[in-house]
N, C-alpha and C. Protein backbone atom coordinates (compact mmCIF):
# COMPACT_ATOMS: atom_id res chain seq x y z
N UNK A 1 137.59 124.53 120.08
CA UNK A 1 137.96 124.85 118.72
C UNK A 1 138.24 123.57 117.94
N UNK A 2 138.96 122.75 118.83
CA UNK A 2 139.30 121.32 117.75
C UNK A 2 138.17 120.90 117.30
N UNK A 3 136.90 120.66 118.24
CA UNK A 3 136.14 120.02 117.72
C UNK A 3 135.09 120.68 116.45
N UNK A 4 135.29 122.28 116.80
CA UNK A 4 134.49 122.50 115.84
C UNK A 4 134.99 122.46 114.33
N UNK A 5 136.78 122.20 114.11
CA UNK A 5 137.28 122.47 113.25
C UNK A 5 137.15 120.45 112.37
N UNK A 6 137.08 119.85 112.97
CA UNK A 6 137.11 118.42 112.92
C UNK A 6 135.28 118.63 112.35
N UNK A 7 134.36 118.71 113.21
CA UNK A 7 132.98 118.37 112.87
C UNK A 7 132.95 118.49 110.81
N UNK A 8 133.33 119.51 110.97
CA UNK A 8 133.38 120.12 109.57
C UNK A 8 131.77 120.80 108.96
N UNK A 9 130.98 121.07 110.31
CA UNK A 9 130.13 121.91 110.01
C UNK A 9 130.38 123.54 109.90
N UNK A 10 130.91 124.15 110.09
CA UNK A 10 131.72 125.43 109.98
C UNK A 10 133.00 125.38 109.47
N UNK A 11 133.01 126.46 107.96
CA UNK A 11 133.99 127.05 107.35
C UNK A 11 135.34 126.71 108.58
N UNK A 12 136.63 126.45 108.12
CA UNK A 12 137.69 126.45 109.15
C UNK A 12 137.98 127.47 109.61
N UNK A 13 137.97 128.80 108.25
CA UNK A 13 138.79 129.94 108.22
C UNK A 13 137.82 130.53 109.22
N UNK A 14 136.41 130.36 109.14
CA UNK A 14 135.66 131.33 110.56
C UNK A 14 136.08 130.67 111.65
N UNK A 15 135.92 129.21 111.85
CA UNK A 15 136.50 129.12 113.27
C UNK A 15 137.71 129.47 113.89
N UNK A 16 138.50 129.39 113.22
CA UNK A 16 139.47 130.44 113.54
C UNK A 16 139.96 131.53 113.87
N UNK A 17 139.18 132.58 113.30
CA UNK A 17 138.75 134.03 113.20
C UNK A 17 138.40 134.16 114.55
N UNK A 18 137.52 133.42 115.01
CA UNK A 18 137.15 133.25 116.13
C UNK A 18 138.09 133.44 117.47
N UNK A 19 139.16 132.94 117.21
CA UNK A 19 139.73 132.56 118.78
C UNK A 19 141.74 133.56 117.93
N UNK A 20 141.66 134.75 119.12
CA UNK A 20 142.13 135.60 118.71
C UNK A 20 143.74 135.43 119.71
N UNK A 21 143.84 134.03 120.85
CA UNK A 21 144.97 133.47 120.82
C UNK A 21 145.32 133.02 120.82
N UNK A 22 147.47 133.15 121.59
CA UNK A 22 148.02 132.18 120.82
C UNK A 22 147.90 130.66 121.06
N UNK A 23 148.06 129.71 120.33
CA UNK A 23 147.56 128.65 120.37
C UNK A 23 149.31 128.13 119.92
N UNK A 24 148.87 126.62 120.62
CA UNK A 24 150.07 125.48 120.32
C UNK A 24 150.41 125.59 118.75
N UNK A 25 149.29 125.80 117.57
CA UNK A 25 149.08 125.76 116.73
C UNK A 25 149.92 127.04 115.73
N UNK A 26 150.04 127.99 116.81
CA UNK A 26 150.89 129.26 116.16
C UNK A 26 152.15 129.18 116.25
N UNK A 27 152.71 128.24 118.04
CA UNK A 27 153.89 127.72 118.35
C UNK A 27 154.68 126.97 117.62
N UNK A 28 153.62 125.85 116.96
CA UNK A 28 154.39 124.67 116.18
C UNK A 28 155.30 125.21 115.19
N UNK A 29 155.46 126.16 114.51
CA UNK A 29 156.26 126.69 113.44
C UNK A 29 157.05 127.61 113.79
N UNK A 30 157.15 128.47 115.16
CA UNK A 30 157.96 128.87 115.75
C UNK A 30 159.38 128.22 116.07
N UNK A 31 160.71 127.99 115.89
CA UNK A 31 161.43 127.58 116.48
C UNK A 31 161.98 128.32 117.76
N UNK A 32 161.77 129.64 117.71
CA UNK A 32 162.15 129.95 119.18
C UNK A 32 161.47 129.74 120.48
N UNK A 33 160.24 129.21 119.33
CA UNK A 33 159.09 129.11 120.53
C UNK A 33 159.30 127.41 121.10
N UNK A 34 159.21 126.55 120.57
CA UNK A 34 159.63 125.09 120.66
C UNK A 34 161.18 125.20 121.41
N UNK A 35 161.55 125.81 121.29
CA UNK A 35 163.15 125.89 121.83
C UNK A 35 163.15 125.51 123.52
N UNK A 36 162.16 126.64 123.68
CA UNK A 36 162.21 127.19 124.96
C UNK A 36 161.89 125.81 125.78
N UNK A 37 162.38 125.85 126.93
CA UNK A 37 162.03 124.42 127.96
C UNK A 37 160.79 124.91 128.60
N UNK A 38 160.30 126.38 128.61
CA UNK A 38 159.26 126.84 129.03
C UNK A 38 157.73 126.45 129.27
N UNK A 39 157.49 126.35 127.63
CA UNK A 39 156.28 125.68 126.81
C UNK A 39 156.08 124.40 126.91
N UNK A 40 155.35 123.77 127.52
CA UNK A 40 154.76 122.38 127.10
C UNK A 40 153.25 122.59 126.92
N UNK A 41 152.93 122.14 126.26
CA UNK A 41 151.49 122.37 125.81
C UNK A 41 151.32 120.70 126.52
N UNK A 42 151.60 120.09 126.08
CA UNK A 42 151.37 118.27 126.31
C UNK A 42 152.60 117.37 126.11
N UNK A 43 152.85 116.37 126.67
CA UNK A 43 153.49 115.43 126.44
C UNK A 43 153.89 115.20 125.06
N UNK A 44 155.22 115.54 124.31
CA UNK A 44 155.71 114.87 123.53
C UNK A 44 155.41 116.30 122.11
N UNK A 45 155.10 117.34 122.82
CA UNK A 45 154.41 118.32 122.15
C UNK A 45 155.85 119.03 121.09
N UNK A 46 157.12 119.47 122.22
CA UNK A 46 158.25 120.01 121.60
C UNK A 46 158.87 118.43 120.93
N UNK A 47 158.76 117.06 120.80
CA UNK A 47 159.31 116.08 119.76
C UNK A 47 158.28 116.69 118.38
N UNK A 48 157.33 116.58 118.59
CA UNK A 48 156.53 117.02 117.58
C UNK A 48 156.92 118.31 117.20
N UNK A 49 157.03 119.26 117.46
CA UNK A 49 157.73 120.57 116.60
C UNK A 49 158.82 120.31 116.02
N UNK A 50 160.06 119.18 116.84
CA UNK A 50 161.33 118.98 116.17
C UNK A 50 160.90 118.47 115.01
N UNK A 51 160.19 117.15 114.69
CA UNK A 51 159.58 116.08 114.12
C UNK A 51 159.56 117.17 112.32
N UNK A 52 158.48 117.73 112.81
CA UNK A 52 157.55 118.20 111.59
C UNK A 52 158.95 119.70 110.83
N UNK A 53 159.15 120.23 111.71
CA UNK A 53 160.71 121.05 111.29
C UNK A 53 161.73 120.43 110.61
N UNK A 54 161.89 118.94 110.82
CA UNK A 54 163.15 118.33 110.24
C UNK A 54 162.71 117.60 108.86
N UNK A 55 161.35 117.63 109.25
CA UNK A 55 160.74 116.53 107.82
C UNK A 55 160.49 117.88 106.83
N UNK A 56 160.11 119.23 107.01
CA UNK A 56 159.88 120.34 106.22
C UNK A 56 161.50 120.84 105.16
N UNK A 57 162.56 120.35 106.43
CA UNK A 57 163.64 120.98 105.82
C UNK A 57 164.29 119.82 104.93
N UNK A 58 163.92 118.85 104.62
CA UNK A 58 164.60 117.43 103.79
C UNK A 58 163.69 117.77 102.78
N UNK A 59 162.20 118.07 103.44
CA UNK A 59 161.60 117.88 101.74
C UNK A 59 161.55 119.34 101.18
N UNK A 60 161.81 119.73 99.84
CA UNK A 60 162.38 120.33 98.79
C UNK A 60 160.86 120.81 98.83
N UNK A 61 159.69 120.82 98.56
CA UNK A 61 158.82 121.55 98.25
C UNK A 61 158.03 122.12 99.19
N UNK A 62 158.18 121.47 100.60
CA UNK A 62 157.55 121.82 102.03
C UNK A 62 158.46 123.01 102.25
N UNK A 63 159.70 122.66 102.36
CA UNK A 63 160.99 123.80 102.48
C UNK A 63 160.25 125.20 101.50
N UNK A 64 160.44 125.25 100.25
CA UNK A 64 159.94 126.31 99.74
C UNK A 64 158.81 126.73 99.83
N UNK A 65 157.60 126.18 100.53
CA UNK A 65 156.49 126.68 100.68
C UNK A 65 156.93 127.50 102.01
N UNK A 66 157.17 127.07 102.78
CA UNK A 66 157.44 127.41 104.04
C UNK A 66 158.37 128.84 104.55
N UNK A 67 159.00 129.01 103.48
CA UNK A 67 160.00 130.08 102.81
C UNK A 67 159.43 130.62 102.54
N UNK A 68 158.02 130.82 101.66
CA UNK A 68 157.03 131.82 100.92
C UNK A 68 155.71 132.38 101.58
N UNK A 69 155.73 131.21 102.60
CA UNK A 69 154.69 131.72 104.09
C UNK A 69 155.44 132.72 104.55
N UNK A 70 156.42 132.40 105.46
CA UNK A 70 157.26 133.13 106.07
C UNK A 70 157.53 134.73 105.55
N UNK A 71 157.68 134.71 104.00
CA UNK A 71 157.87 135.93 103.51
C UNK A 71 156.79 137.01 102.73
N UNK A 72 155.48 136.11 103.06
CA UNK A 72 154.28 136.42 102.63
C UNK A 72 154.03 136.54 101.26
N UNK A 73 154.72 135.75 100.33
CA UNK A 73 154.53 135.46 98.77
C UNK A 73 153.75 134.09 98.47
N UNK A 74 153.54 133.45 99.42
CA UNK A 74 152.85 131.73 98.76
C UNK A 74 151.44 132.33 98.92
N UNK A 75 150.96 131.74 97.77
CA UNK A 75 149.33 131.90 97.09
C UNK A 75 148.33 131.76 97.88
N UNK A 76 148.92 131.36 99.30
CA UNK A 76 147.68 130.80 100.38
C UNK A 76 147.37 132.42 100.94
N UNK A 77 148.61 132.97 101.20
CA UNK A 77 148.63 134.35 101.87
C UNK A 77 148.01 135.21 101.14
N UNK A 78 147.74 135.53 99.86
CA UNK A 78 146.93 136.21 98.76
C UNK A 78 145.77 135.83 99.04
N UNK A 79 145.43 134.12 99.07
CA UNK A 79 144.13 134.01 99.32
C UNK A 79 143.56 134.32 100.24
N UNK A 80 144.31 134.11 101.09
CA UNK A 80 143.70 134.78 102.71
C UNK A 80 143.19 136.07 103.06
N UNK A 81 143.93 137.08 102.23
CA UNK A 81 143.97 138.47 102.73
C UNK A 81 143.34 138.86 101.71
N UNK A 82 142.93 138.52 100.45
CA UNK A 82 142.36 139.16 98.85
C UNK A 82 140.34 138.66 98.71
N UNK A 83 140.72 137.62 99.33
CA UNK A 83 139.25 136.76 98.88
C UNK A 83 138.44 136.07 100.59
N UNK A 84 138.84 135.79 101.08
CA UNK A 84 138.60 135.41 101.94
C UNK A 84 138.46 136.03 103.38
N UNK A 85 138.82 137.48 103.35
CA UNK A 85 138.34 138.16 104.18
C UNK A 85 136.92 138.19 105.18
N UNK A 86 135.98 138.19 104.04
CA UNK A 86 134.98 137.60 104.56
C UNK A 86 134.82 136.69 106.25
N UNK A 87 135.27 135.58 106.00
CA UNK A 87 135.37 134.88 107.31
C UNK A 87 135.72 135.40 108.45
N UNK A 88 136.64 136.51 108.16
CA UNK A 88 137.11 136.72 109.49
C UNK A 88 136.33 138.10 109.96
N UNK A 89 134.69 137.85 109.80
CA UNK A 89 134.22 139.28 110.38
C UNK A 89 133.56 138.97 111.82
């Protein structure tokens, strides 16, 4: 999947569509999931969830996006589910 999402010959949103689990990628924004001593995906994988969690909650506009994912109001989630359906057939 990385590589096909990197090549940038295929739409992202189909490659994605594509692969129906969970991935490190669904984890990273989880905090219960990063919590756990359970999960290691790779070396240095749960610093990186702390990392990107602490830099979201200082910055003021990452924070509120992240708030509007979560509650399914930010404009990405409209786009996803209104227009872009498509991709995921």
């Amino acid at each position: 999947m990385y590589d096909t999402l990197i090549s940038g010959k295929q739409n992202a949103l189909r490659t994605l569509a594509r692969y129906q689990f969970s991935t490190w990628m669904d984890d990273i924004w989880d905090r219960s999931m990063y919590m756990k001593d359970t999960i290691d995906y790779w070396e240095g994988w749960q610093d990186l969830c702390f990392t990107i969690a602490s830099d979201i909650e200082i910055d003021k506009r990452m924070k509120k996006n992240k708030a509007m994912i979560e509650n399914g109001s930010h404009e990405a989630i409209t786009l996803l589910n209104e227009r872009f359906y498509r991709y995921f057939d």
